[in-house]
N, C-alpha and C. Protein backbone atom coordinates (compact mmCIF):
# COMPACT_ATOMS: atom_id res chain seq x y z
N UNK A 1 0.83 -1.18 0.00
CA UNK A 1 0.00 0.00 0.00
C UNK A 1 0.87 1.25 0.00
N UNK A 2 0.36 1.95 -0.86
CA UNK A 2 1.55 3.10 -0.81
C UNK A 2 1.23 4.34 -0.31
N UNK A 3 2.02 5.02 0.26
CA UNK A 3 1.94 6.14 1.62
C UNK A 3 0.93 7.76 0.32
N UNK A 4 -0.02 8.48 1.16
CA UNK A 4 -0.56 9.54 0.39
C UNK A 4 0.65 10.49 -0.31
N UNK A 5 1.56 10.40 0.20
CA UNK A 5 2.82 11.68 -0.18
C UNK A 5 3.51 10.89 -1.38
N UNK A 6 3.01 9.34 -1.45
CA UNK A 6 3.97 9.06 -2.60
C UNK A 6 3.11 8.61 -3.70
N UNK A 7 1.66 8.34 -3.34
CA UNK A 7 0.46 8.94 -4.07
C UNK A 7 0.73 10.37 -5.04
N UNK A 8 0.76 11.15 -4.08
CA UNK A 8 0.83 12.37 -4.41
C UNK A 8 2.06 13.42 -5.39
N UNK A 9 3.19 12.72 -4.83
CA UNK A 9 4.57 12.50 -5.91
C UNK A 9 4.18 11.93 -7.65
N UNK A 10 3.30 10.98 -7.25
CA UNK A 10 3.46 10.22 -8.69
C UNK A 10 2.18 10.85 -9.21
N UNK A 11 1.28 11.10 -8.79
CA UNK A 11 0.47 12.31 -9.87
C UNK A 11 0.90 13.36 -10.41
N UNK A 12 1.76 14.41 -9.51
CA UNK A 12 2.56 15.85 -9.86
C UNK A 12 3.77 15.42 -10.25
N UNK A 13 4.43 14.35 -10.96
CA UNK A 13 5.63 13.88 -11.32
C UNK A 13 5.77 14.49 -12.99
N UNK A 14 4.59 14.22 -13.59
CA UNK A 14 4.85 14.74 -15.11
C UNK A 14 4.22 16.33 -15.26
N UNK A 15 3.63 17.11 -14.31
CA UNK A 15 3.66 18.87 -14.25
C UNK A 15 4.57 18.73 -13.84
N UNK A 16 6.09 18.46 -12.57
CA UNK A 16 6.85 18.41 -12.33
C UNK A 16 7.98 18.88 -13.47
N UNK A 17 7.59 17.48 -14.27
CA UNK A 17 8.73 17.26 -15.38
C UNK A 17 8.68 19.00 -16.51
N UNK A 18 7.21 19.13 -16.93
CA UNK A 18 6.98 20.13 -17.67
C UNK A 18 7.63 21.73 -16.70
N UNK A 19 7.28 21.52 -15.68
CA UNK A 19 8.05 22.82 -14.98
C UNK A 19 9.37 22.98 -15.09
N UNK A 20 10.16 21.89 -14.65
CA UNK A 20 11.35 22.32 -14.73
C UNK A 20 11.91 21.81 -16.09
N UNK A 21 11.37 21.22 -17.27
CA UNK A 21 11.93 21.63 -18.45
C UNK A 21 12.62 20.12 -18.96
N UNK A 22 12.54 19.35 -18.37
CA UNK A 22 13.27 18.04 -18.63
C UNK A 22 12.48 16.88 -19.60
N UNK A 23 13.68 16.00 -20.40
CA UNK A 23 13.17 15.70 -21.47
C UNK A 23 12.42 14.37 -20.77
N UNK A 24 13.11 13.57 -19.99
CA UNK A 24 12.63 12.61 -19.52
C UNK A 24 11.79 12.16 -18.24
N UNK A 25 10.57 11.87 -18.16
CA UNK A 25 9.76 11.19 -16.63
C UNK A 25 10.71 10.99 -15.55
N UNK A 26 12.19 10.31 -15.77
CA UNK A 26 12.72 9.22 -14.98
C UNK A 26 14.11 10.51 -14.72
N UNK A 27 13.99 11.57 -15.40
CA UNK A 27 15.14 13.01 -14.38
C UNK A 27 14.14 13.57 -13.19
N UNK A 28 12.86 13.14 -13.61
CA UNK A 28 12.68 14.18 -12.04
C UNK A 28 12.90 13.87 -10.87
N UNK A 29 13.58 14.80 -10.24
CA UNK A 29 13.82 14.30 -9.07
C UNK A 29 12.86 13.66 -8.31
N UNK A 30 13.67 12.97 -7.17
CA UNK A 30 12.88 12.09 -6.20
C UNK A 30 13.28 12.06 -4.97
N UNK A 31 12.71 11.40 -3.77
CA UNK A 31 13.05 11.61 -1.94
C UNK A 31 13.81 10.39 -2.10
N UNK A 32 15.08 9.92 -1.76
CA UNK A 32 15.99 8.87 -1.42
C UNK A 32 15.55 8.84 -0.32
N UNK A 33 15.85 9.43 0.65
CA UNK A 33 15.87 9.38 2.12
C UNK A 33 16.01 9.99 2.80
N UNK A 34 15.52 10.25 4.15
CA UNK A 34 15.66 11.03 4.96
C UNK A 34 16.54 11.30 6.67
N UNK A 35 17.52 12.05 6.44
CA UNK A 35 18.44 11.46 7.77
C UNK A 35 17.93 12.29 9.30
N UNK A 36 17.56 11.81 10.44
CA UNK A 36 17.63 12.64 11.31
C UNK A 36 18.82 11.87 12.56
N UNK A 37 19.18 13.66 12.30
CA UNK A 37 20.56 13.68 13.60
C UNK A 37 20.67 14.17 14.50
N UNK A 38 20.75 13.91 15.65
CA UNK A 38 20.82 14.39 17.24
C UNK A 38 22.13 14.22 17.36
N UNK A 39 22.79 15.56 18.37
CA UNK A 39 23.70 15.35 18.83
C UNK A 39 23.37 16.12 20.16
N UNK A 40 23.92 15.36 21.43
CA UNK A 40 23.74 15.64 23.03
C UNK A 40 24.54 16.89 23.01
N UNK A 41 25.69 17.12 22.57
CA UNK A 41 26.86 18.19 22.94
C UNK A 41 27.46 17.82 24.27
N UNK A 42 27.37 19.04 25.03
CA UNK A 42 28.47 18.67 26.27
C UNK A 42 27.27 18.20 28.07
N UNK A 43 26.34 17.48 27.28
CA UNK A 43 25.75 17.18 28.79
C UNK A 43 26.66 16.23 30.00
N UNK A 44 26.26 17.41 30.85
CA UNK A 44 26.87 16.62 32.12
C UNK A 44 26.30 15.13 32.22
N UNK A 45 25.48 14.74 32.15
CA UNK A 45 24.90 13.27 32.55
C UNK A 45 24.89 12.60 31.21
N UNK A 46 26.14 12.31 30.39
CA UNK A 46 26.02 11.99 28.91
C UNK A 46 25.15 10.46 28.77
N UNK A 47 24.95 9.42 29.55
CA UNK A 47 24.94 8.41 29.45
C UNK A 47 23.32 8.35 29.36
N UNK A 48 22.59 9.02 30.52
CA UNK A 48 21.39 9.28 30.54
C UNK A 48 21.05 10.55 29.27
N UNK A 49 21.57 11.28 28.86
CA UNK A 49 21.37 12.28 27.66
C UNK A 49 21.17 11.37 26.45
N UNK A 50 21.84 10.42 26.75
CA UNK A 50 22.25 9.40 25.24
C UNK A 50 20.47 8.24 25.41
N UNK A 51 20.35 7.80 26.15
CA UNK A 51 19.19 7.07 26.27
C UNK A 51 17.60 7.89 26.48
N UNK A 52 17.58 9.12 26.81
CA UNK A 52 17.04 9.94 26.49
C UNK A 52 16.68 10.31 25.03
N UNK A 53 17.52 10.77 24.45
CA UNK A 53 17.81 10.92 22.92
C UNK A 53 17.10 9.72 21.79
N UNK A 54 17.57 8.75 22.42
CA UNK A 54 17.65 7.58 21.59
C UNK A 54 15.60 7.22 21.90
N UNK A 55 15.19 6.67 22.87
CA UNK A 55 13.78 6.93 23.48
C UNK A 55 12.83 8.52 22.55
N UNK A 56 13.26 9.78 22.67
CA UNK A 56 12.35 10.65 21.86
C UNK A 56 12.46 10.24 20.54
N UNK A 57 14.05 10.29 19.79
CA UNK A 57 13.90 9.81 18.59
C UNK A 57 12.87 8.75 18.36
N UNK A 58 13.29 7.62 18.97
CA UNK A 58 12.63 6.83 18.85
C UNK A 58 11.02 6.88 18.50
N UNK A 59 10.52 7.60 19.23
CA UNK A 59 9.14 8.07 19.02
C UNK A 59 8.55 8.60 17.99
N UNK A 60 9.50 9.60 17.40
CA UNK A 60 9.44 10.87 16.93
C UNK A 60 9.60 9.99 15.21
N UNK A 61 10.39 9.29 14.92
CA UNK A 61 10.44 8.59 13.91
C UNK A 61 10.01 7.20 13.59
N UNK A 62 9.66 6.60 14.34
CA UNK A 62 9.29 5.53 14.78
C UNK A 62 10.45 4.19 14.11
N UNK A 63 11.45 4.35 14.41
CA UNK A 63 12.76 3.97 13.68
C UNK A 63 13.48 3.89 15.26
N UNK A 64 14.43 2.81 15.76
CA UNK A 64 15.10 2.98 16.54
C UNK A 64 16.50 3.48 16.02
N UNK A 65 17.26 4.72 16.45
CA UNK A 65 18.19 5.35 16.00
C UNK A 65 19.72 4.47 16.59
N UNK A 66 20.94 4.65 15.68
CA UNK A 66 22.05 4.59 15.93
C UNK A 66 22.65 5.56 16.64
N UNK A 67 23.75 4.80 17.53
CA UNK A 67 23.98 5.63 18.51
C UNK A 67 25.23 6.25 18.05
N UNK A 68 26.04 7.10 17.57
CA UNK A 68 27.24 7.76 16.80
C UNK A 68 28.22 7.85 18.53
N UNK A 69 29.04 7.52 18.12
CA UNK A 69 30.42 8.12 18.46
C UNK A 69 31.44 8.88 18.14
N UNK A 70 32.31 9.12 18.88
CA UNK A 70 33.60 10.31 18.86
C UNK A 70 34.39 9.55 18.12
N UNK A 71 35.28 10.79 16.92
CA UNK A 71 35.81 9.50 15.84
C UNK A 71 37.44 10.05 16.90
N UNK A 72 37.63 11.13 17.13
CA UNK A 72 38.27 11.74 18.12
C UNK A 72 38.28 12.32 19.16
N UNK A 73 39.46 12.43 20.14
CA UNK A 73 39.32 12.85 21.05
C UNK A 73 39.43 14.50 21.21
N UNK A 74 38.58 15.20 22.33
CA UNK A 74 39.15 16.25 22.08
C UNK A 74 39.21 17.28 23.86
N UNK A 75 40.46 17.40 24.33
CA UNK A 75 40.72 17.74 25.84
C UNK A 75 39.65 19.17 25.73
N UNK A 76 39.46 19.84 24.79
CA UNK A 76 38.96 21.29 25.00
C UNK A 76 37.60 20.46 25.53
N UNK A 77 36.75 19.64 24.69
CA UNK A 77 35.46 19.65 24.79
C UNK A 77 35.07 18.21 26.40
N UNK A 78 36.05 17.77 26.42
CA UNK A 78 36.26 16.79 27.49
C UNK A 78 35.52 15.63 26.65
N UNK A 79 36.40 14.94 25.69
CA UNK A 79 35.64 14.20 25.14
C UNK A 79 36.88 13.56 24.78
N UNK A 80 36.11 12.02 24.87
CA UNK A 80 37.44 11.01 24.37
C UNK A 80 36.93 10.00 23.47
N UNK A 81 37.86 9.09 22.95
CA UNK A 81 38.13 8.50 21.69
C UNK A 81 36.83 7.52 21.21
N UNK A 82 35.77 7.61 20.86
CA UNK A 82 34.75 6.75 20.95
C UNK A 82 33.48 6.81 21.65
N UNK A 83 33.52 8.12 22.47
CA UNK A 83 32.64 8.34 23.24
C UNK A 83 31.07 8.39 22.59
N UNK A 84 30.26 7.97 23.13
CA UNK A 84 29.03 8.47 22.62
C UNK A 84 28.37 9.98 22.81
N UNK A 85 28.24 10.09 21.19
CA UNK A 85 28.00 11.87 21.13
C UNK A 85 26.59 12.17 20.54
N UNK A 86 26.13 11.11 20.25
CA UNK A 86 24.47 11.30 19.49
C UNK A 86 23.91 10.17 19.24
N UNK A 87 22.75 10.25 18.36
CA UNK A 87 21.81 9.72 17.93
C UNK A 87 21.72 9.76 16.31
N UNK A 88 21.48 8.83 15.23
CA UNK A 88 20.89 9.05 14.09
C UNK A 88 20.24 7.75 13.71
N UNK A 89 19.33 8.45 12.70
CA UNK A 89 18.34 7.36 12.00
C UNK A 89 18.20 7.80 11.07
N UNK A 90 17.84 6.52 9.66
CA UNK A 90 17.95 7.06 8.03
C UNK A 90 16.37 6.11 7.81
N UNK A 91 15.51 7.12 7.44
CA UNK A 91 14.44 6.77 7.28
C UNK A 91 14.39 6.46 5.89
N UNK A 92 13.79 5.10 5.01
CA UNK A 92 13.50 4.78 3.79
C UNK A 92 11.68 4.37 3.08
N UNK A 93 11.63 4.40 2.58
CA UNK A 93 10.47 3.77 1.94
C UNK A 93 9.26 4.22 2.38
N UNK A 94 8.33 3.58 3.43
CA UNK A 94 6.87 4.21 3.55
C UNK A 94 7.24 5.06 5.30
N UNK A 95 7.98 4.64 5.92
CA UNK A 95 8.77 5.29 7.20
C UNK A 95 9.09 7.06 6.78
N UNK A 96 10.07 6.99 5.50
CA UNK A 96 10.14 8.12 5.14
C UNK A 96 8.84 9.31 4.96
N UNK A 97 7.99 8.75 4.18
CA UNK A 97 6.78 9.06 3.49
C UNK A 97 6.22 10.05 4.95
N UNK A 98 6.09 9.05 5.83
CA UNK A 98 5.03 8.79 7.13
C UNK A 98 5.58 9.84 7.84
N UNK A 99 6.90 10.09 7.73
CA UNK A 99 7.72 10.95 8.80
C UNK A 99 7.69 12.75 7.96
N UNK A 100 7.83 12.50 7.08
CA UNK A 100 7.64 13.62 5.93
C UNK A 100 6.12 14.26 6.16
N UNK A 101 5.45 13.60 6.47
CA UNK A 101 4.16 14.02 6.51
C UNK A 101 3.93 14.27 7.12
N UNK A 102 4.12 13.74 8.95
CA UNK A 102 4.05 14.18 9.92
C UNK A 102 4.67 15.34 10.26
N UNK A 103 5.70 15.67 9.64
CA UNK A 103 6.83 16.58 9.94
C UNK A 103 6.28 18.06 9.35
N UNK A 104 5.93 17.43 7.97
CA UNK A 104 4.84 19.22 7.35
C UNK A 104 3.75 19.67 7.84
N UNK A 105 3.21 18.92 7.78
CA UNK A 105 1.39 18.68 8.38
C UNK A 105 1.35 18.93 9.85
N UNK A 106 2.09 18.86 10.85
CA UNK A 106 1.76 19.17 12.01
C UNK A 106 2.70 19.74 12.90
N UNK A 107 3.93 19.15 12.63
CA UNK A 107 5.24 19.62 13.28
C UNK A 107 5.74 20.88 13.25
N UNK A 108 6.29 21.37 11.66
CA UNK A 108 6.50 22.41 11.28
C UNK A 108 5.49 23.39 11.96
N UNK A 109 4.73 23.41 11.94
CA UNK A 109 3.44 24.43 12.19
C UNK A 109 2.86 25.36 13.10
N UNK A 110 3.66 23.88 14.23
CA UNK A 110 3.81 24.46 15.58
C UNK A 110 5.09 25.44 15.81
N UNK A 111 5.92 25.66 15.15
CA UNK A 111 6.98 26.20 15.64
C UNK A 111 6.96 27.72 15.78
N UNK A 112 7.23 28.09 17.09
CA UNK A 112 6.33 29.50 17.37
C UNK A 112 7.48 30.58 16.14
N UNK A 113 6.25 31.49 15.77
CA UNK A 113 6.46 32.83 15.07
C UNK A 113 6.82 31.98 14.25
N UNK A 114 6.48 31.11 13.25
CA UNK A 114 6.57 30.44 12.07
C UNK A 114 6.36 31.06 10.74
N UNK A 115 7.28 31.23 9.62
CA UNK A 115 7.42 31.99 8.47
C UNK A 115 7.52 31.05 7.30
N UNK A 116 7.91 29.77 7.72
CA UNK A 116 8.37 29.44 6.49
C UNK A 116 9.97 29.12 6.39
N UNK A 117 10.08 27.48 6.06
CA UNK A 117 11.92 27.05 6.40
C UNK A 117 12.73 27.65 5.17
N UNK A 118 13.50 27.68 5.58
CA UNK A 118 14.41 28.69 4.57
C UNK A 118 15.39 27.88 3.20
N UNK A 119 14.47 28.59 2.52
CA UNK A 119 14.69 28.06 0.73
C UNK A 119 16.36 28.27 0.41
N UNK A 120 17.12 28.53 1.03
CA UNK A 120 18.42 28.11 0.82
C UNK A 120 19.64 27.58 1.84
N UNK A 121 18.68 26.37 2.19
CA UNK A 121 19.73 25.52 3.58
C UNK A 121 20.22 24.57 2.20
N UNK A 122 20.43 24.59 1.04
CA UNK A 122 20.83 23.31 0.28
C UNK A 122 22.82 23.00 -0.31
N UNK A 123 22.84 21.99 -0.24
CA UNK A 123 24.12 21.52 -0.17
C UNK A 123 25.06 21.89 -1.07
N UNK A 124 24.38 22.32 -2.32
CA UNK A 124 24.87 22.12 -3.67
C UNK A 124 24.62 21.18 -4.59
N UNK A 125 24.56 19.93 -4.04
CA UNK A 125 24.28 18.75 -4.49
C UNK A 125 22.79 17.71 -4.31
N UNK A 126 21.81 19.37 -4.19
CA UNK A 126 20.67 18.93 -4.35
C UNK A 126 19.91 18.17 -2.91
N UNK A 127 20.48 18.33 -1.66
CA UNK A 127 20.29 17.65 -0.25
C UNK A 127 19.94 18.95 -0.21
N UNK A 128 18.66 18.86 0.64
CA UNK A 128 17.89 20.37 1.93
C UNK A 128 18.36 19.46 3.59
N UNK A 129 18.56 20.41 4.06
CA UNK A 129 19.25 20.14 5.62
C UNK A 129 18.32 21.08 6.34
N UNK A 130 17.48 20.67 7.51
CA UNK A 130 16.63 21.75 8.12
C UNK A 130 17.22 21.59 9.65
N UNK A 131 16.88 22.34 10.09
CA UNK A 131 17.59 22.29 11.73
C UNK A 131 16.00 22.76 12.43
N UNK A 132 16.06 21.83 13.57
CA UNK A 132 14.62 21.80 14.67
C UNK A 132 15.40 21.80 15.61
N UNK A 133 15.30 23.17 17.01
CA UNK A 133 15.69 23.34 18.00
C UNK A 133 15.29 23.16 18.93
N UNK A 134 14.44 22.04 18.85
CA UNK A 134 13.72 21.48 20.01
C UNK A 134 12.71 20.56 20.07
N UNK A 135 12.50 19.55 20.25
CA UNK A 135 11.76 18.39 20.39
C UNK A 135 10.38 18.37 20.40
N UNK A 136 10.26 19.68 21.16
CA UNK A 136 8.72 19.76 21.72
C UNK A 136 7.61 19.84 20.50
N UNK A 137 8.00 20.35 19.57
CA UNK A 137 7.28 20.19 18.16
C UNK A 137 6.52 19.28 17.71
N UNK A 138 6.92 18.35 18.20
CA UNK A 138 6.41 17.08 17.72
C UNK A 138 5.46 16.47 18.58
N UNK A 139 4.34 16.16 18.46
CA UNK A 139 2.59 15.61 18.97
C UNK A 139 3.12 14.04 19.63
N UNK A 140 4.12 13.80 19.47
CA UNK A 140 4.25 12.47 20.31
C UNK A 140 5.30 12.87 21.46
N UNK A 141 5.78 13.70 21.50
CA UNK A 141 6.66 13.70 22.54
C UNK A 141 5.61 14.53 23.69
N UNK A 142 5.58 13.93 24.93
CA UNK A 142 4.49 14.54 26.09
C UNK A 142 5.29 15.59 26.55
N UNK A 143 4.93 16.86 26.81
CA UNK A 143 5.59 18.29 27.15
C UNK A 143 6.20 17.81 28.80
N UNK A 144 5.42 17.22 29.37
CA UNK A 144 5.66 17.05 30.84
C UNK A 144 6.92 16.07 31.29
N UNK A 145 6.81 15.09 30.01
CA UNK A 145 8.37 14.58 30.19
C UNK A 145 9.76 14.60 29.71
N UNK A 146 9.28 16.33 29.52
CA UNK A 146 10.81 16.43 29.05
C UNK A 146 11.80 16.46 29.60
N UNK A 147 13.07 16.24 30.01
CA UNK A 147 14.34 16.32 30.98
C UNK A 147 14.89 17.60 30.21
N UNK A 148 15.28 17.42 29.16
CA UNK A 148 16.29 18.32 28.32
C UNK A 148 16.21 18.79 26.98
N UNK A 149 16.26 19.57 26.35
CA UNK A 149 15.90 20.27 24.76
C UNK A 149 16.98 19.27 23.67
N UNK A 150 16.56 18.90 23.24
CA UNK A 150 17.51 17.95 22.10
C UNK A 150 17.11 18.66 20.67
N UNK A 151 18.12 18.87 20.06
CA UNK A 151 18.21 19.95 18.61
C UNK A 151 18.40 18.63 17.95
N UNK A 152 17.60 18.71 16.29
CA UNK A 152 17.39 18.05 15.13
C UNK A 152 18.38 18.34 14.21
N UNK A 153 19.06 17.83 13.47
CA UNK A 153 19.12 17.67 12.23
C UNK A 153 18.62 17.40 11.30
N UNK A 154 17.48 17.50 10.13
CA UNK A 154 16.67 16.62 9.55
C UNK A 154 17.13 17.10 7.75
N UNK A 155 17.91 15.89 7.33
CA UNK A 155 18.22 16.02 6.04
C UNK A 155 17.40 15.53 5.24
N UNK A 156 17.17 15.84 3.97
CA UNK A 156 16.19 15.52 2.49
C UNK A 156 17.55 14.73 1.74
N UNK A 157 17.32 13.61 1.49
CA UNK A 157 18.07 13.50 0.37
C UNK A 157 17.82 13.06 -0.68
N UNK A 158 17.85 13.63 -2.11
CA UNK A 158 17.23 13.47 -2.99
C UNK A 158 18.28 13.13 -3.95
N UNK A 159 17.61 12.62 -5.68
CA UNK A 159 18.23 11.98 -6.51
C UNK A 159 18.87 13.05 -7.65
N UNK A 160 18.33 14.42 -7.36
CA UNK A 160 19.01 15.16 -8.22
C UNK A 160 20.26 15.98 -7.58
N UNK A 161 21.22 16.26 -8.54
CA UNK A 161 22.44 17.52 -8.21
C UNK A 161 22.13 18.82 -8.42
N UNK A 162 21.46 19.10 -8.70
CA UNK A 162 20.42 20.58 -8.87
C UNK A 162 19.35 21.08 -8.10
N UNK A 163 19.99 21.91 -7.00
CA UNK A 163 19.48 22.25 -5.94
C UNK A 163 17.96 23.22 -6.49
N UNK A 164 17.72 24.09 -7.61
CA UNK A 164 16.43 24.18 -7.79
C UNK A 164 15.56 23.13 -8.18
N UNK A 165 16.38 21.88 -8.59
CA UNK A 165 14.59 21.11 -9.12
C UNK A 165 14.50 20.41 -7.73
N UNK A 166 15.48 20.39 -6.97
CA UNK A 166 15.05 19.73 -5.14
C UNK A 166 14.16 20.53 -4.74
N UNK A 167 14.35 21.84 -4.55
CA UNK A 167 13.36 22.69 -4.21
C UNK A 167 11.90 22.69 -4.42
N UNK A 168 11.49 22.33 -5.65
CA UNK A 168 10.56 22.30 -6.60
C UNK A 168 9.85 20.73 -5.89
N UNK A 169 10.78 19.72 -6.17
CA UNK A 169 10.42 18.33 -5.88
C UNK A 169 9.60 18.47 -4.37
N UNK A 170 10.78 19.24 -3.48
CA UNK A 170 10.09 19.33 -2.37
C UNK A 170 8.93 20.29 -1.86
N UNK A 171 9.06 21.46 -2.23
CA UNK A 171 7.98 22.60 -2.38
C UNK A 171 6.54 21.74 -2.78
N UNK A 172 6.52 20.49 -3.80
CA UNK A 172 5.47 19.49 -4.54
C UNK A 172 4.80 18.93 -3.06
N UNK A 173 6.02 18.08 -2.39
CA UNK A 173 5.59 17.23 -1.43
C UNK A 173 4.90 18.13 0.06
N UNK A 174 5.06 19.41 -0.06
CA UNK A 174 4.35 20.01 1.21
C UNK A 174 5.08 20.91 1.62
N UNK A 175 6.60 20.89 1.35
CA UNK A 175 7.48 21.76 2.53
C UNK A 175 7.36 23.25 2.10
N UNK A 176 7.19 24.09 3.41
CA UNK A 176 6.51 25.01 3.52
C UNK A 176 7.89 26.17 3.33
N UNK A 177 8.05 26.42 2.37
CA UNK A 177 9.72 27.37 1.91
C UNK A 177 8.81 28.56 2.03
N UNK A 178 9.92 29.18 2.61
CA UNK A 178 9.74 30.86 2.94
C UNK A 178 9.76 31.62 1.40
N UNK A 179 8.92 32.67 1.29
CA UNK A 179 8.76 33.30 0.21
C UNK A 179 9.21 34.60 0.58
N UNK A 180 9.84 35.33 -0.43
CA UNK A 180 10.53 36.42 -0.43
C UNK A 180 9.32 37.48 -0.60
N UNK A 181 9.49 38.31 0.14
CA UNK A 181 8.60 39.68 0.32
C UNK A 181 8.96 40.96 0.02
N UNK A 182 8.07 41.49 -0.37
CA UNK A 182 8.63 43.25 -1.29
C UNK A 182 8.90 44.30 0.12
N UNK A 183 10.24 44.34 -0.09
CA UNK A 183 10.26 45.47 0.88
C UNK A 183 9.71 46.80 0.56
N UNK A 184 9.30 47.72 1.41
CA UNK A 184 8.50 48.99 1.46
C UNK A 184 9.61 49.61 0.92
N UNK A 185 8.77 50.62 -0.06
CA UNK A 185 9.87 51.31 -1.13
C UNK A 185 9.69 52.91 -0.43
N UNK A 186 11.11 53.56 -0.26
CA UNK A 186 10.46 54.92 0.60
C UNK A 186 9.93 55.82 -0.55
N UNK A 187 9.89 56.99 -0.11
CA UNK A 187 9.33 57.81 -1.45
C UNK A 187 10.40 58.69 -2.49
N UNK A 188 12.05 58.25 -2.53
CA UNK A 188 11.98 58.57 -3.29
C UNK A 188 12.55 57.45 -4.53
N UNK A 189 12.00 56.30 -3.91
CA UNK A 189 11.89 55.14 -4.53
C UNK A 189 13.07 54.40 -4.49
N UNK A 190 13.74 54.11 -3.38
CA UNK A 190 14.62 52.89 -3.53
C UNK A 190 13.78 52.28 -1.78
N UNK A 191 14.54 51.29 -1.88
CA UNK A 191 13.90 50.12 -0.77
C UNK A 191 14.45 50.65 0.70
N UNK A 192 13.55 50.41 1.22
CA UNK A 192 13.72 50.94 2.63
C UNK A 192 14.32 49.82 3.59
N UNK A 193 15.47 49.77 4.26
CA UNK A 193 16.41 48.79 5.22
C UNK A 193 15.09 47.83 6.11
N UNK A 194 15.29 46.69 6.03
CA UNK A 194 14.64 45.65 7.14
C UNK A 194 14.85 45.60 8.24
């Protein structure tokens, strides 16, 4: 059974194609996968930060996450050779879909004084990277049991190297990109400072 967002992909796949100009069905871009990354930083109680982490993710993606380690050591940050420093999970197939959806549709939405994620977090190589500064966003995590604020990483990774038709691909699937606004022109007609 296939997820509504990938329903929804494969209807807007050939306006897709006609928008951005391509000769073939099988260039338009597409969602590979989706990475989300936690990292604890410098918590005093790392061990409990780390099972913490691993438990919201858990929820939040419904994917049990890998636990990353220190590839080095480093005396400034008090961190040694292997240590556990985060959390990640690579969401595929209808997981992806499910998490994508949840993530536009309700997550995003909540995030106070909300404008719109910003249409140029992209790699070059056609990946959008969004950053979530806090957990609480999300309808499965209970507000009352939170211990500590855990910051997101949440990467797009897609099949094209052309960071406008990602845009486009993704702008299709829901994501809510900030639109550029006319600044107030003074009167004797150039743009007035933001």
């Amino acid at each position: 059974m296939e997820h509504i967002l990938q329903t929804l992909y494969k209807e807007k796949r050939t306006q897709l194609k006609d928008q951005l100009g391509l000769a073939n069905i099988h260039q338009v871009p597409q969602l590979k996968k989706i990475v989300v990354n936690c990292a604890i930083g410098s918590q005093s109680e790392r061990k409990q930060a780390i099972e913490d982490a691993v438990n919201e993710v858990t929820l939040i993606t419904g994917q049990k996450p890998v636990i990353t380690k220190s590839k080095k050591a480093i005396a400034n940050f008090k961190l040694r050779e292997g240590e556990n420093v985060g959390v990640k999970v690579t969401l595929r197939g209808s997981k992806m879909y499910d998490f994508m959806m949840r993530l536009v549709r309700t997550a995003i939405p909540r995030i106070r004084d909300f404008r719109g994620v910003a249409p140029r977090a992209f790699d070059g190589r056609g990946n959008y990277t969004l950053g979530v500064a806090e957990q609480s966003i999300f309808p499965e995590i209970e507000l009352d049991k939170i211990k500590r604020p855990l910051g997101f990483d949440i990467t797009f990774v897609t099949s094209t190297n052309n960071d406008d038709h990602a845009r486009e691909m993704l702008r299709t699937l829901g994501m809510p990109f900030r639109t550029r606004t006319a600044q107030p022109k003074k009167e004797d007609g150039t743009e007035a400072a933001a």
